[in-house]
PDBML (XML) file of the C-alpha atoms, coordinates in Angstrom:
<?xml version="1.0" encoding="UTF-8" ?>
<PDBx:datablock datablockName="MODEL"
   xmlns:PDBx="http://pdbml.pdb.org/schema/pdbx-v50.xsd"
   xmlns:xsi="http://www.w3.org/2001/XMLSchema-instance"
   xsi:schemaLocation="http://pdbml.pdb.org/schema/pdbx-v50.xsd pdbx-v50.xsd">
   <PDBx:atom_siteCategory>
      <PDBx:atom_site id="1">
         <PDBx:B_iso_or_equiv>0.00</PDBx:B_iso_or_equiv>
         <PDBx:Cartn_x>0.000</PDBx:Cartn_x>
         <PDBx:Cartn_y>0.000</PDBx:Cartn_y>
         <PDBx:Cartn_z>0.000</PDBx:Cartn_z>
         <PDBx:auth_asym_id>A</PDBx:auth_asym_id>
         <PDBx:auth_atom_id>CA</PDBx:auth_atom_id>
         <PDBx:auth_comp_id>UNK</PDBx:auth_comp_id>
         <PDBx:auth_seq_id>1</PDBx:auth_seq_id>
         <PDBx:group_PDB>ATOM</PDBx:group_PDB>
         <PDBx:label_alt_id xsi:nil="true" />
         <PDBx:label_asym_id>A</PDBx:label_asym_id>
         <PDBx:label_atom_id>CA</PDBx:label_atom_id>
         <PDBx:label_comp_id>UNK</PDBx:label_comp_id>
         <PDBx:label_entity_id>1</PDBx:label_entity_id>
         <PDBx:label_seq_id>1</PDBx:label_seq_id>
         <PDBx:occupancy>1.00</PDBx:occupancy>
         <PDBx:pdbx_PDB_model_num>1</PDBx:pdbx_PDB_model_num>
         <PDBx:type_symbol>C</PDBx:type_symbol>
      </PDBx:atom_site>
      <PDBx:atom_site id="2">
         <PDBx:B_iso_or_equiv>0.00</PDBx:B_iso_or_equiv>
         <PDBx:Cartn_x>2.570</PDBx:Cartn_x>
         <PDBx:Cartn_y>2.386</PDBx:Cartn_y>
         <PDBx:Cartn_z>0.725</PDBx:Cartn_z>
         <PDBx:auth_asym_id>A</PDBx:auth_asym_id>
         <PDBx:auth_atom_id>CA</PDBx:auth_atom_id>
         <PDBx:auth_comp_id>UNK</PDBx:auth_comp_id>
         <PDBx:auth_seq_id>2</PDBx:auth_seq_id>
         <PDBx:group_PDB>ATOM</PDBx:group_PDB>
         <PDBx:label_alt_id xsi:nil="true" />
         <PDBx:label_asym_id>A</PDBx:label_asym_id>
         <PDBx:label_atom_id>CA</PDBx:label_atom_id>
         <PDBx:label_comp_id>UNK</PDBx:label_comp_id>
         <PDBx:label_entity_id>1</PDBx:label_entity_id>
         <PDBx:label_seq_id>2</PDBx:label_seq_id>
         <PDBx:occupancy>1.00</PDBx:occupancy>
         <PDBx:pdbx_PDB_model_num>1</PDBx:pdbx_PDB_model_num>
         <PDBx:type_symbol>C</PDBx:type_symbol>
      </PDBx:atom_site>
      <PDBx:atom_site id="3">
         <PDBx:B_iso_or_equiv>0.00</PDBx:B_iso_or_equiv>
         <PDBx:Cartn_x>4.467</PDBx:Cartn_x>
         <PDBx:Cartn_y>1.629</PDBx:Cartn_y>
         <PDBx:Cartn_z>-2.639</PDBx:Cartn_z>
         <PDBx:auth_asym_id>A</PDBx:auth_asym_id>
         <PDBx:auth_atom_id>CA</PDBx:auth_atom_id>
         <PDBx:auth_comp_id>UNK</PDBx:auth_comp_id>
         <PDBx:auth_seq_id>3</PDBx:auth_seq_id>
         <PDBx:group_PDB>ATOM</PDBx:group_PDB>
         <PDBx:label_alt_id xsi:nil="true" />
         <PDBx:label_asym_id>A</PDBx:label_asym_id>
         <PDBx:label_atom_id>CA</PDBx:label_atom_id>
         <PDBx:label_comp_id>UNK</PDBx:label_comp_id>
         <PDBx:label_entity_id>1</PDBx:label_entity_id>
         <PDBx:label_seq_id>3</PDBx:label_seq_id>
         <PDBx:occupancy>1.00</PDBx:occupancy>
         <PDBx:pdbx_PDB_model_num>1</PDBx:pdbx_PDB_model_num>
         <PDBx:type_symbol>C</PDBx:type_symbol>
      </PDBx:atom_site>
      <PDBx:atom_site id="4">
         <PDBx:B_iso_or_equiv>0.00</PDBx:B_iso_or_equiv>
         <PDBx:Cartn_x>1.721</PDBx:Cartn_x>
         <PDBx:Cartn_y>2.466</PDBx:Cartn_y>
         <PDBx:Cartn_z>-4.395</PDBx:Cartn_z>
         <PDBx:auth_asym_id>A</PDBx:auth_asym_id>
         <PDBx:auth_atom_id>CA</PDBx:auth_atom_id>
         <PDBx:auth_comp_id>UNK</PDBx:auth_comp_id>
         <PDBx:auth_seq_id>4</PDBx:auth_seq_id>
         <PDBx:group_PDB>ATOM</PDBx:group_PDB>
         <PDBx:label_alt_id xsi:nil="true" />
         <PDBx:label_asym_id>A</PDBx:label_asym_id>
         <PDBx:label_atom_id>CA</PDBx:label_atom_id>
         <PDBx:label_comp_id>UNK</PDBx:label_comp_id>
         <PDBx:label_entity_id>1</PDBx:label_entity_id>
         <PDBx:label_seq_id>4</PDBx:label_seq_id>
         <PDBx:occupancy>1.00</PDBx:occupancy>
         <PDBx:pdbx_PDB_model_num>1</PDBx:pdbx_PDB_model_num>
         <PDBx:type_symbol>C</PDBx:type_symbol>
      </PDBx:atom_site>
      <PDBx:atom_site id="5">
         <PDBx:B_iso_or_equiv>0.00</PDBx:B_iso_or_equiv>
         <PDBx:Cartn_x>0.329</PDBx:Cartn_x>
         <PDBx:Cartn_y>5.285</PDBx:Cartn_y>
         <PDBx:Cartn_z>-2.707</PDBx:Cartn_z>
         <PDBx:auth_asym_id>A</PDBx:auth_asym_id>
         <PDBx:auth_atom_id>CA</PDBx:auth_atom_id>
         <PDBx:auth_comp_id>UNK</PDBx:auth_comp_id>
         <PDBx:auth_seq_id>5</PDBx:auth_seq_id>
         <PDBx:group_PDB>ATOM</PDBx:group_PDB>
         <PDBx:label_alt_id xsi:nil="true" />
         <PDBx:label_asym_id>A</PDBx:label_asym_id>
         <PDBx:label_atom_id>CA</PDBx:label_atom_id>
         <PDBx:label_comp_id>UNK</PDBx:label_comp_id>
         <PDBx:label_entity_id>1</PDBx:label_entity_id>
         <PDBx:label_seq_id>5</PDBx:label_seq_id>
         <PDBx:occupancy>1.00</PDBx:occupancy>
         <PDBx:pdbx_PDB_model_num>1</PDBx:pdbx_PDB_model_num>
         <PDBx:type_symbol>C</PDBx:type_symbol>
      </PDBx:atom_site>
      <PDBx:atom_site id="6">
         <PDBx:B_iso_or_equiv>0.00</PDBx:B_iso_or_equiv>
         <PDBx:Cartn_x>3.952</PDBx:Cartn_x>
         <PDBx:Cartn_y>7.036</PDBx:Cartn_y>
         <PDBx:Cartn_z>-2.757</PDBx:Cartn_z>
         <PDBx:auth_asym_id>A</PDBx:auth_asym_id>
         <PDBx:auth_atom_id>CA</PDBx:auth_atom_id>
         <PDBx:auth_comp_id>UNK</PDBx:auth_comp_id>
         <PDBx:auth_seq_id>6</PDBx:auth_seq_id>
         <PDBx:group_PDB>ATOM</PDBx:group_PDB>
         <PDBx:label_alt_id xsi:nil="true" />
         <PDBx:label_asym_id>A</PDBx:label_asym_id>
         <PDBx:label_atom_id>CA</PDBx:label_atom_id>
         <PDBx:label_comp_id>UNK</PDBx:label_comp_id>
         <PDBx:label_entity_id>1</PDBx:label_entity_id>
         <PDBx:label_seq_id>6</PDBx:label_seq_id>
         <PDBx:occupancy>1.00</PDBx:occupancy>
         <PDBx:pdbx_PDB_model_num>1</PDBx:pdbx_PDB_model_num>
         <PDBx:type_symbol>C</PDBx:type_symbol>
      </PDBx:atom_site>
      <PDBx:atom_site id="7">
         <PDBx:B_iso_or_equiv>0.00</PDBx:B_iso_or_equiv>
         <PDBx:Cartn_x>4.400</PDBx:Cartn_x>
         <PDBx:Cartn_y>6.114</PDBx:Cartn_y>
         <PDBx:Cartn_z>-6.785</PDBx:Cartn_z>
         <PDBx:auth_asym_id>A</PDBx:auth_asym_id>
         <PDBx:auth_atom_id>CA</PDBx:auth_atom_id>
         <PDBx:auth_comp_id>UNK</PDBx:auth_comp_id>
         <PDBx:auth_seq_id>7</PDBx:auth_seq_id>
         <PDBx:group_PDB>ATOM</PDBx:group_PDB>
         <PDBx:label_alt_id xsi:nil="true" />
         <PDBx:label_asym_id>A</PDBx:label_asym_id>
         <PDBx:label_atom_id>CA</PDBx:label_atom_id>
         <PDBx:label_comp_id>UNK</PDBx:label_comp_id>
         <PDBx:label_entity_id>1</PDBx:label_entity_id>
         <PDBx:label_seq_id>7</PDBx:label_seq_id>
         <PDBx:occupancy>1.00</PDBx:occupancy>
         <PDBx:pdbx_PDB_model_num>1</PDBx:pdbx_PDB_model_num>
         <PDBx:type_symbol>C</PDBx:type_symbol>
      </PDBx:atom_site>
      <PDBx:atom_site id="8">
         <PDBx:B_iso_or_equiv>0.00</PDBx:B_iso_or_equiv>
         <PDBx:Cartn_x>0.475</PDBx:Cartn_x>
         <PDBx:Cartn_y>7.814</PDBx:Cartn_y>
         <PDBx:Cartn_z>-7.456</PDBx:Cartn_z>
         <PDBx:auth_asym_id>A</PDBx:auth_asym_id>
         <PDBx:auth_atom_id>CA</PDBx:auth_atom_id>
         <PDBx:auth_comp_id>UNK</PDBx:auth_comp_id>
         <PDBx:auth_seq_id>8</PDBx:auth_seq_id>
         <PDBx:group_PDB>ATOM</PDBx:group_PDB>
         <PDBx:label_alt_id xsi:nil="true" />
         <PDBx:label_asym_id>A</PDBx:label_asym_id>
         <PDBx:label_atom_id>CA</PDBx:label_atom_id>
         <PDBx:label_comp_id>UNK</PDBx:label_comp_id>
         <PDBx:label_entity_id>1</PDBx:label_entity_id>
         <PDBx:label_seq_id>8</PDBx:label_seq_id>
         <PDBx:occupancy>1.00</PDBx:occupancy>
         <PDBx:pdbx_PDB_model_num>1</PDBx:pdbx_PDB_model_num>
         <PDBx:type_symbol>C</PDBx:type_symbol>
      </PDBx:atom_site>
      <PDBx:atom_site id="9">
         <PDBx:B_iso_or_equiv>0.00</PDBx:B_iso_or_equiv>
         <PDBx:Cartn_x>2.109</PDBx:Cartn_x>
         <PDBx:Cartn_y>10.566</PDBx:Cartn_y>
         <PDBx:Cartn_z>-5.478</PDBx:Cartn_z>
         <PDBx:auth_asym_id>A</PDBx:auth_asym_id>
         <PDBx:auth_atom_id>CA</PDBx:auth_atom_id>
         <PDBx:auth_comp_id>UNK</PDBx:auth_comp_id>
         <PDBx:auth_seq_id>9</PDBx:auth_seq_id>
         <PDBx:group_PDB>ATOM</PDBx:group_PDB>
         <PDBx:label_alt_id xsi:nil="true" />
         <PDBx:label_asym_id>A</PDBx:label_asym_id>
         <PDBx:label_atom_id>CA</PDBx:label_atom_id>
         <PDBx:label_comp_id>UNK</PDBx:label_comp_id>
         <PDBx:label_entity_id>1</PDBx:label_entity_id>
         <PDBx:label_seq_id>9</PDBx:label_seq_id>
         <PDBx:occupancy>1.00</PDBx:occupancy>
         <PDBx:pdbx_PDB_model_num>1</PDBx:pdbx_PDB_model_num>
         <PDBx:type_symbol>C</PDBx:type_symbol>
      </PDBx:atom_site>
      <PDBx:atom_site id="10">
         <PDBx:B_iso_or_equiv>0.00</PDBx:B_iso_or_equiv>
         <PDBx:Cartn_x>5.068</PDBx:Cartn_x>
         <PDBx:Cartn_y>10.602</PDBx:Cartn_y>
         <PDBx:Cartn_z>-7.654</PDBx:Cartn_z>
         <PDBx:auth_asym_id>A</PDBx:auth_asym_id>
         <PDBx:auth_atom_id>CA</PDBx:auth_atom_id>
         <PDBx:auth_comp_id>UNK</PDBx:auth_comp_id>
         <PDBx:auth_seq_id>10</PDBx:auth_seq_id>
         <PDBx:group_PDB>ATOM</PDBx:group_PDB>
         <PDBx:label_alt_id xsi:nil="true" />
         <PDBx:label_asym_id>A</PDBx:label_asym_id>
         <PDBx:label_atom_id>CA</PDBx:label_atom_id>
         <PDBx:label_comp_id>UNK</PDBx:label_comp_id>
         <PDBx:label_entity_id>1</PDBx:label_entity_id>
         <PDBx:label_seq_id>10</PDBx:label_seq_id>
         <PDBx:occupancy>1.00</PDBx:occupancy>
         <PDBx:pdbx_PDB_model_num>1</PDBx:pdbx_PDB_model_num>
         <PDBx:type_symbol>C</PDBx:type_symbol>
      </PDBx:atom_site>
      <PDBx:atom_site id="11">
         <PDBx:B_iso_or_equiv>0.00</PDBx:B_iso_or_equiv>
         <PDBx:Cartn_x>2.828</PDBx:Cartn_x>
         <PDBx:Cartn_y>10.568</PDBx:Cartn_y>
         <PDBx:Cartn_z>-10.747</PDBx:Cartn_z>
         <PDBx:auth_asym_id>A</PDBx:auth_asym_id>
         <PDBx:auth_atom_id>CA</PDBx:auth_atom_id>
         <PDBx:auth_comp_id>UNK</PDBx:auth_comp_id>
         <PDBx:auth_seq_id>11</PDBx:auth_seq_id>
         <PDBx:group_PDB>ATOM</PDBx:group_PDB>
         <PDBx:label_alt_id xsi:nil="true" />
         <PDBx:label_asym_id>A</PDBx:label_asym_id>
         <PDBx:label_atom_id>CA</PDBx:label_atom_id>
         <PDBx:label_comp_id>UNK</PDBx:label_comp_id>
         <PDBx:label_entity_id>1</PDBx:label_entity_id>
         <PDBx:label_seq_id>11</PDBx:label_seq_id>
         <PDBx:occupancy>1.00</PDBx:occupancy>
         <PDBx:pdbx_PDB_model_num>1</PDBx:pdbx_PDB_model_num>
         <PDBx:type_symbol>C</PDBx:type_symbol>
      </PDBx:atom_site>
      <PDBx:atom_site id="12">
         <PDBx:B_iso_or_equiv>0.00</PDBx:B_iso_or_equiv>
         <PDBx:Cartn_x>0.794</PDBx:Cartn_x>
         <PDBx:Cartn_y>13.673</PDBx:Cartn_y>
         <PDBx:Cartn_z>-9.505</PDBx:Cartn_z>
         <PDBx:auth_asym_id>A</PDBx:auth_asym_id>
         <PDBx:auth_atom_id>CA</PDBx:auth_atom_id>
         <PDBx:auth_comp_id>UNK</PDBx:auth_comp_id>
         <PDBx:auth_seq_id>12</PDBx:auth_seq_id>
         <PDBx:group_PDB>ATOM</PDBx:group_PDB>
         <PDBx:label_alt_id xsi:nil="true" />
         <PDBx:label_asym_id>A</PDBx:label_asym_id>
         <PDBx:label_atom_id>CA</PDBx:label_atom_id>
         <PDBx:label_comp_id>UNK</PDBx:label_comp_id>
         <PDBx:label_entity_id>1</PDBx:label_entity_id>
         <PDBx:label_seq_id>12</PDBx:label_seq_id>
         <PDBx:occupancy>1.00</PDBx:occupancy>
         <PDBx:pdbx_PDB_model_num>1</PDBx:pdbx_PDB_model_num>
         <PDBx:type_symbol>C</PDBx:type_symbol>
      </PDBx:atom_site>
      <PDBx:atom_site id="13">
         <PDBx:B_iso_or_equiv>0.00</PDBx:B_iso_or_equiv>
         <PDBx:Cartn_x>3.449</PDBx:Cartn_x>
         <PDBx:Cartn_y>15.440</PDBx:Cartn_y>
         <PDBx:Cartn_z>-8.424</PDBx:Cartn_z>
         <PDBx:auth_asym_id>A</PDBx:auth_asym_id>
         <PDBx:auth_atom_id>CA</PDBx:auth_atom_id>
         <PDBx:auth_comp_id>UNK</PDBx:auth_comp_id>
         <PDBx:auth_seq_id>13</PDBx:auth_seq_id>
         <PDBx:group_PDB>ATOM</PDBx:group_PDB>
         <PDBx:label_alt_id xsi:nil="true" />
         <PDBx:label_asym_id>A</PDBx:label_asym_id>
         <PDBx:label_atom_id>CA</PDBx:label_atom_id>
         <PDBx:label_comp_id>UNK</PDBx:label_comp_id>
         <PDBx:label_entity_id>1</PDBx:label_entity_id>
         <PDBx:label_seq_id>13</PDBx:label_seq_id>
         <PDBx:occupancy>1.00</PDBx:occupancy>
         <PDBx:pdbx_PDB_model_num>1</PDBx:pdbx_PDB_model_num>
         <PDBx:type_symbol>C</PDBx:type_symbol>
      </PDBx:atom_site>
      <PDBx:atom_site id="14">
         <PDBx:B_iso_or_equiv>0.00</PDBx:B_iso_or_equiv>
         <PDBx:Cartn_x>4.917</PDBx:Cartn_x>
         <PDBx:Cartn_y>14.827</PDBx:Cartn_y>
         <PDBx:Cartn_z>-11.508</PDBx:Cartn_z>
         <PDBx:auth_asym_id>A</PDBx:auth_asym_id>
         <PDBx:auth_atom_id>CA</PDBx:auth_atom_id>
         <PDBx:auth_comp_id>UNK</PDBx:auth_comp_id>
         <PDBx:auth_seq_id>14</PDBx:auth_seq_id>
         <PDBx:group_PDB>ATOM</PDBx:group_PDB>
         <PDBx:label_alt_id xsi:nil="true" />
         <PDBx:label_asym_id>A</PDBx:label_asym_id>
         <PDBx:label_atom_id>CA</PDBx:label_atom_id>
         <PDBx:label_comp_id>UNK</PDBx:label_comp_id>
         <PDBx:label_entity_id>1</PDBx:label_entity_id>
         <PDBx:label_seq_id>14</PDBx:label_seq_id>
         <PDBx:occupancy>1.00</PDBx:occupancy>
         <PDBx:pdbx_PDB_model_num>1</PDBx:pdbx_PDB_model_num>
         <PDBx:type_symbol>C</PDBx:type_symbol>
      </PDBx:atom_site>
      <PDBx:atom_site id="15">
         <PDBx:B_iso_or_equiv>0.00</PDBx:B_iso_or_equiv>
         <PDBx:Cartn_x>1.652</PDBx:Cartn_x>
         <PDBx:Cartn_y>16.106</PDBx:Cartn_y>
         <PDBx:Cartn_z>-13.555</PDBx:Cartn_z>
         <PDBx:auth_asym_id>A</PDBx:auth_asym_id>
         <PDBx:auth_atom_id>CA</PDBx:auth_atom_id>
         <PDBx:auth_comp_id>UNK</PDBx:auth_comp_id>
         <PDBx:auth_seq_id>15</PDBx:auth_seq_id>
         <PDBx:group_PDB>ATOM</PDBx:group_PDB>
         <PDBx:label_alt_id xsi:nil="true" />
         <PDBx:label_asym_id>A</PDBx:label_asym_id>
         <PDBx:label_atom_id>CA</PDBx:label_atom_id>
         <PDBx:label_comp_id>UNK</PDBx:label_comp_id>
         <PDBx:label_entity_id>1</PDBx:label_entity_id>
         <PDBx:label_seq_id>15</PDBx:label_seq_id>
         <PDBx:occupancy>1.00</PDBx:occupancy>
         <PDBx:pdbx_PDB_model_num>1</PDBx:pdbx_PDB_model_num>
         <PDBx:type_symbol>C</PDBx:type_symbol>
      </PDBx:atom_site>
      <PDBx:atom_site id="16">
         <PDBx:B_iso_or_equiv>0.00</PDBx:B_iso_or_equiv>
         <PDBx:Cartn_x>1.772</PDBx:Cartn_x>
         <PDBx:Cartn_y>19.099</PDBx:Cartn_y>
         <PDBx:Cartn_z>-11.342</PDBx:Cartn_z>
         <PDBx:auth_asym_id>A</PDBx:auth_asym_id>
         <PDBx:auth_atom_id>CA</PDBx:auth_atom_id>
         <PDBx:auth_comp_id>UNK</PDBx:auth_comp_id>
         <PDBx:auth_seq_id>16</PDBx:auth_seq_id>
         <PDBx:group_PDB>ATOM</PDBx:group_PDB>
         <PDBx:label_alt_id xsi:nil="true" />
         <PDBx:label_asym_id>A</PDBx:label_asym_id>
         <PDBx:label_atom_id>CA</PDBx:label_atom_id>
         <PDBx:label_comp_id>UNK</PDBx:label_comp_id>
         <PDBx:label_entity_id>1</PDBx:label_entity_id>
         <PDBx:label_seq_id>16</PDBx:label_seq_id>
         <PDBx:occupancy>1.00</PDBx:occupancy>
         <PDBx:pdbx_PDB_model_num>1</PDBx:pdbx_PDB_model_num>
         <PDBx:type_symbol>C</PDBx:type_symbol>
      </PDBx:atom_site>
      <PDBx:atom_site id="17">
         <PDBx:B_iso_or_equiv>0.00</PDBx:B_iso_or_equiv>
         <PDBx:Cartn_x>4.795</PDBx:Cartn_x>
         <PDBx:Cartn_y>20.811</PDBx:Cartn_y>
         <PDBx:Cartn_z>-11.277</PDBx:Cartn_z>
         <PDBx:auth_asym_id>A</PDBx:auth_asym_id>
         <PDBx:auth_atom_id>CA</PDBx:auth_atom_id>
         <PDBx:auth_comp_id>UNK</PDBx:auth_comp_id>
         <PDBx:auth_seq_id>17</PDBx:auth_seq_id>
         <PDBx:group_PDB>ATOM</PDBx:group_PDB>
         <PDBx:label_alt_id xsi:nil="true" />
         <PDBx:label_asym_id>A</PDBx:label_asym_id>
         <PDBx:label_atom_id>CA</PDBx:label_atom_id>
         <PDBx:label_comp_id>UNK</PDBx:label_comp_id>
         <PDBx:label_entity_id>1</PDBx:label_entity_id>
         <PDBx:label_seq_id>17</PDBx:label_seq_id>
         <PDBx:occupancy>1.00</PDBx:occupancy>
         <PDBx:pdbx_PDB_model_num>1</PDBx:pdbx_PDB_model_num>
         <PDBx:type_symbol>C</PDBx:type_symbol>
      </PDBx:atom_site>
      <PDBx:atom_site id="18">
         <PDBx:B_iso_or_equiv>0.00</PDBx:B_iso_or_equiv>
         <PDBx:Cartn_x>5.850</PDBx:Cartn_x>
         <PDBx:Cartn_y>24.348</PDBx:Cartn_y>
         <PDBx:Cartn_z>-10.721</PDBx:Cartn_z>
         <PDBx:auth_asym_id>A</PDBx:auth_asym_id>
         <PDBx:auth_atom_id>CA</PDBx:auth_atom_id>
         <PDBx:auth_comp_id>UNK</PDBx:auth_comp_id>
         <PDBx:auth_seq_id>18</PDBx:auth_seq_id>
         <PDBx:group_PDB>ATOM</PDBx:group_PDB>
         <PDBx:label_alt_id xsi:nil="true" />
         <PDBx:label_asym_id>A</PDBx:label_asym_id>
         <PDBx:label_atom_id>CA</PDBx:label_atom_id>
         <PDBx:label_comp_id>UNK</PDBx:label_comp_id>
         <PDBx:label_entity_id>1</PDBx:label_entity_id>
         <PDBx:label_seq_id>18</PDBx:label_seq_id>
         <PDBx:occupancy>1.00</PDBx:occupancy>
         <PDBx:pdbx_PDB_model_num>1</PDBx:pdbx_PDB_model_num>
         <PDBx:type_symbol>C</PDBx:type_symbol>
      </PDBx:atom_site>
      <PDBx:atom_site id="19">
         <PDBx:B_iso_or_equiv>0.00</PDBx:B_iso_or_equiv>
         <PDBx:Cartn_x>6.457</PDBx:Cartn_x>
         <PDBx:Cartn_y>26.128</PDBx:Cartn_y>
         <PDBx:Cartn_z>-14.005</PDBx:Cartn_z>
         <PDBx:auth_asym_id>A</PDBx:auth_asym_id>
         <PDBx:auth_atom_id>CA</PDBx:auth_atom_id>
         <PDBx:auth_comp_id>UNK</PDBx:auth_comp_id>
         <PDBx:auth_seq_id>19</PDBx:auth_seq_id>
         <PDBx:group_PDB>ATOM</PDBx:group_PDB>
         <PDBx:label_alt_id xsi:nil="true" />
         <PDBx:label_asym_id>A</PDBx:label_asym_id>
         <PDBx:label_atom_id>CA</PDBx:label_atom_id>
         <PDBx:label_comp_id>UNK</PDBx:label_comp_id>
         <PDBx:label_entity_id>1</PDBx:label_entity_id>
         <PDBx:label_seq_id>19</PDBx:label_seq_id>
         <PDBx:occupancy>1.00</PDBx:occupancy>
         <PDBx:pdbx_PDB_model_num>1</PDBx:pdbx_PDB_model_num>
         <PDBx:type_symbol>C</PDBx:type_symbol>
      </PDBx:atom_site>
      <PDBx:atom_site id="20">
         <PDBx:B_iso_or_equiv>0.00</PDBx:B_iso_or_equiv>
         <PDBx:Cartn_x>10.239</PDBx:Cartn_x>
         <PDBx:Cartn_y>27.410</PDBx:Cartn_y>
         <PDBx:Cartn_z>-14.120</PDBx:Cartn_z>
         <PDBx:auth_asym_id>A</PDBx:auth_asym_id>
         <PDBx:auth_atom_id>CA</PDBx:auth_atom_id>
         <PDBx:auth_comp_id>UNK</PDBx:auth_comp_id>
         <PDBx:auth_seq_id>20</PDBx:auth_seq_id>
         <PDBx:group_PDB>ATOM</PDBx:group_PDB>
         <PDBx:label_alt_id xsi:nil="true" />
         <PDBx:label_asym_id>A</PDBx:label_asym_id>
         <PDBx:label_atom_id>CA</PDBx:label_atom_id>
         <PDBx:label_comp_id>UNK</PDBx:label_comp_id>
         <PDBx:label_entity_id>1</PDBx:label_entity_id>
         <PDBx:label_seq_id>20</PDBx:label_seq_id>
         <PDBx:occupancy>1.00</PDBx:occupancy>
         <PDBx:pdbx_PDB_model_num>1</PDBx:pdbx_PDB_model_num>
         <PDBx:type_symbol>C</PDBx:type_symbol>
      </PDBx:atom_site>
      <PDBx:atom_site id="21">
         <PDBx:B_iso_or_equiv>0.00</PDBx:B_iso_or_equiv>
         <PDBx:Cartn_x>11.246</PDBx:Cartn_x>
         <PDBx:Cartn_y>31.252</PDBx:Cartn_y>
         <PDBx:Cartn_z>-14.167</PDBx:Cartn_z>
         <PDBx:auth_asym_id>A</PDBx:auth_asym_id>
         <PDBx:auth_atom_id>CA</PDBx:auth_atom_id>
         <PDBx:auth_comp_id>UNK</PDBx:auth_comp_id>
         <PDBx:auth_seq_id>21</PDBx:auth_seq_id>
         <PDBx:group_PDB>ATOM</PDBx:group_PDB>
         <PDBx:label_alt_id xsi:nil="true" />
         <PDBx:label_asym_id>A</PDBx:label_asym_id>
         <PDBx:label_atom_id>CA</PDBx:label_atom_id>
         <PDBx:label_comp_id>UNK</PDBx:label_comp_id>
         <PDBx:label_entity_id>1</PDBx:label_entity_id>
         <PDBx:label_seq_id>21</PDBx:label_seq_id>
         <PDBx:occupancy>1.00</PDBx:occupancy>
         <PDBx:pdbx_PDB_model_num>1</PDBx:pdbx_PDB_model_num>
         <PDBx:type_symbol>C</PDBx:type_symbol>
      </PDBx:atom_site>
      <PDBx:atom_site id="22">
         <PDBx:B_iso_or_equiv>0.00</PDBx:B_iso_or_equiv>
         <PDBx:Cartn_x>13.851</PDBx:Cartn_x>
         <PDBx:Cartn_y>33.139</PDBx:Cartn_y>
         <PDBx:Cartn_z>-15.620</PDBx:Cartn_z>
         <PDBx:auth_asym_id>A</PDBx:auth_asym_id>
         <PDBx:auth_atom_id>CA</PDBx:auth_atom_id>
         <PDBx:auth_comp_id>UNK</PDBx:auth_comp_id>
         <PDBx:auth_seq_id>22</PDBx:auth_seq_id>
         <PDBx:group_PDB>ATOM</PDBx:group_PDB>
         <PDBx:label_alt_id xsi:nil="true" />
         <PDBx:label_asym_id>A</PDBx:label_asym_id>
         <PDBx:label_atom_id>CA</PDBx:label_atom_id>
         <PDBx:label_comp_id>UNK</PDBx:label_comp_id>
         <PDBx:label_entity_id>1</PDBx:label_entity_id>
         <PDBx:label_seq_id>22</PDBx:label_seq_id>
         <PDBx:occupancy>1.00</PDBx:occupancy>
         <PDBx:pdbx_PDB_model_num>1</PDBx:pdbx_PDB_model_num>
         <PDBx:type_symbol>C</PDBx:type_symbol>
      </PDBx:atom_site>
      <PDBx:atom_site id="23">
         <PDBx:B_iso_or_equiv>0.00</PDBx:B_iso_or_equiv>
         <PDBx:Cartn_x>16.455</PDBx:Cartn_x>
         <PDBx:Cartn_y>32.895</PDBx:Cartn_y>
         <PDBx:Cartn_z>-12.922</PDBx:Cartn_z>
         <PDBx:auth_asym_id>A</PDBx:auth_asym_id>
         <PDBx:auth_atom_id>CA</PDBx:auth_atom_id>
         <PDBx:auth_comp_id>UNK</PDBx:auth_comp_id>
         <PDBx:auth_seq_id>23</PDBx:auth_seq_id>
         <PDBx:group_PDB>ATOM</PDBx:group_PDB>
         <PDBx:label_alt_id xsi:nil="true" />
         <PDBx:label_asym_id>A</PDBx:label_asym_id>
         <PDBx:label_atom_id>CA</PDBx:label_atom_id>
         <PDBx:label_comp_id>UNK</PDBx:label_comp_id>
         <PDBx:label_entity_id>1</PDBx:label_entity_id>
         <PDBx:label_seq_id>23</PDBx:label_seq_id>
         <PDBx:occupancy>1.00</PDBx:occupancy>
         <PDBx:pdbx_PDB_model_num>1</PDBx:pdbx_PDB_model_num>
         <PDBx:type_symbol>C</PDBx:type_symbol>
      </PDBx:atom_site>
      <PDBx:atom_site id="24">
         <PDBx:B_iso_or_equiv>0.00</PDBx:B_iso_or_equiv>
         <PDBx:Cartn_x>17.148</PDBx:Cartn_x>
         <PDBx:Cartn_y>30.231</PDBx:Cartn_y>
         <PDBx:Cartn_z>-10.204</PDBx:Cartn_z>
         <PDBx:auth_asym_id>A</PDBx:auth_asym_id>
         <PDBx:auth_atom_id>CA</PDBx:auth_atom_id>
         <PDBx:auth_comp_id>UNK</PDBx:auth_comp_id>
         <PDBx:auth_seq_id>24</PDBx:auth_seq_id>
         <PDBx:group_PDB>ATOM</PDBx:group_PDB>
         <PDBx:label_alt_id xsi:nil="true" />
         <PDBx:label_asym_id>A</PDBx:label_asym_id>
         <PDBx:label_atom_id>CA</PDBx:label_atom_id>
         <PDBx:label_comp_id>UNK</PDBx:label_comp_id>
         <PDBx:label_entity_id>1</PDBx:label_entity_id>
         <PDBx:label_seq_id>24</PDBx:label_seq_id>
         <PDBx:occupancy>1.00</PDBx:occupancy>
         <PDBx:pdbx_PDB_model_num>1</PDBx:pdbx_PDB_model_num>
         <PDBx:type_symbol>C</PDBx:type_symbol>
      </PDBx:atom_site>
      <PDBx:atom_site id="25">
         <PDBx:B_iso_or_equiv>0.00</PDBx:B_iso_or_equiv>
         <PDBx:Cartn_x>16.428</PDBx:Cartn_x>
         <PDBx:Cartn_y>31.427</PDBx:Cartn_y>
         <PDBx:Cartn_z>-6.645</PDBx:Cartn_z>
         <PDBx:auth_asym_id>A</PDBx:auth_asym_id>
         <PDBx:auth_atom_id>CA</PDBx:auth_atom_id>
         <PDBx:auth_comp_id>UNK</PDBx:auth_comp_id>
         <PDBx:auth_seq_id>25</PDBx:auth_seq_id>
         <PDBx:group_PDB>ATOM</PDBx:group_PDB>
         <PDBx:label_alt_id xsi:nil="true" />
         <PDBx:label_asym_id>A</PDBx:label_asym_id>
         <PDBx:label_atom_id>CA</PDBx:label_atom_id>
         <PDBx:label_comp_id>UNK</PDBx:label_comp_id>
         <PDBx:label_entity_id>1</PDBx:label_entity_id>
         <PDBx:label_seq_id>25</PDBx:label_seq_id>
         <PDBx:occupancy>1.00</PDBx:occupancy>
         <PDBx:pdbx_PDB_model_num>1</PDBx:pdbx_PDB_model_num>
         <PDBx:type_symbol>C</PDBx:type_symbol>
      </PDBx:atom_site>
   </PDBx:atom_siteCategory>
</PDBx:datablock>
């Protein structure tokens, strides 16, 4: 259960990412 429930949060994590900007902080 764990396993999978950290790899679906992977995968949405993954889906939802921050968009990048210009310059690193």
């Amino acid at each position: 259960i764990m396993y999978h429930d950290a790899v679906s949060h992977w995968r949405w994590r993954r889906r939802h990412r921050e968009t990048s900007t210009a310059a690193p902080p």
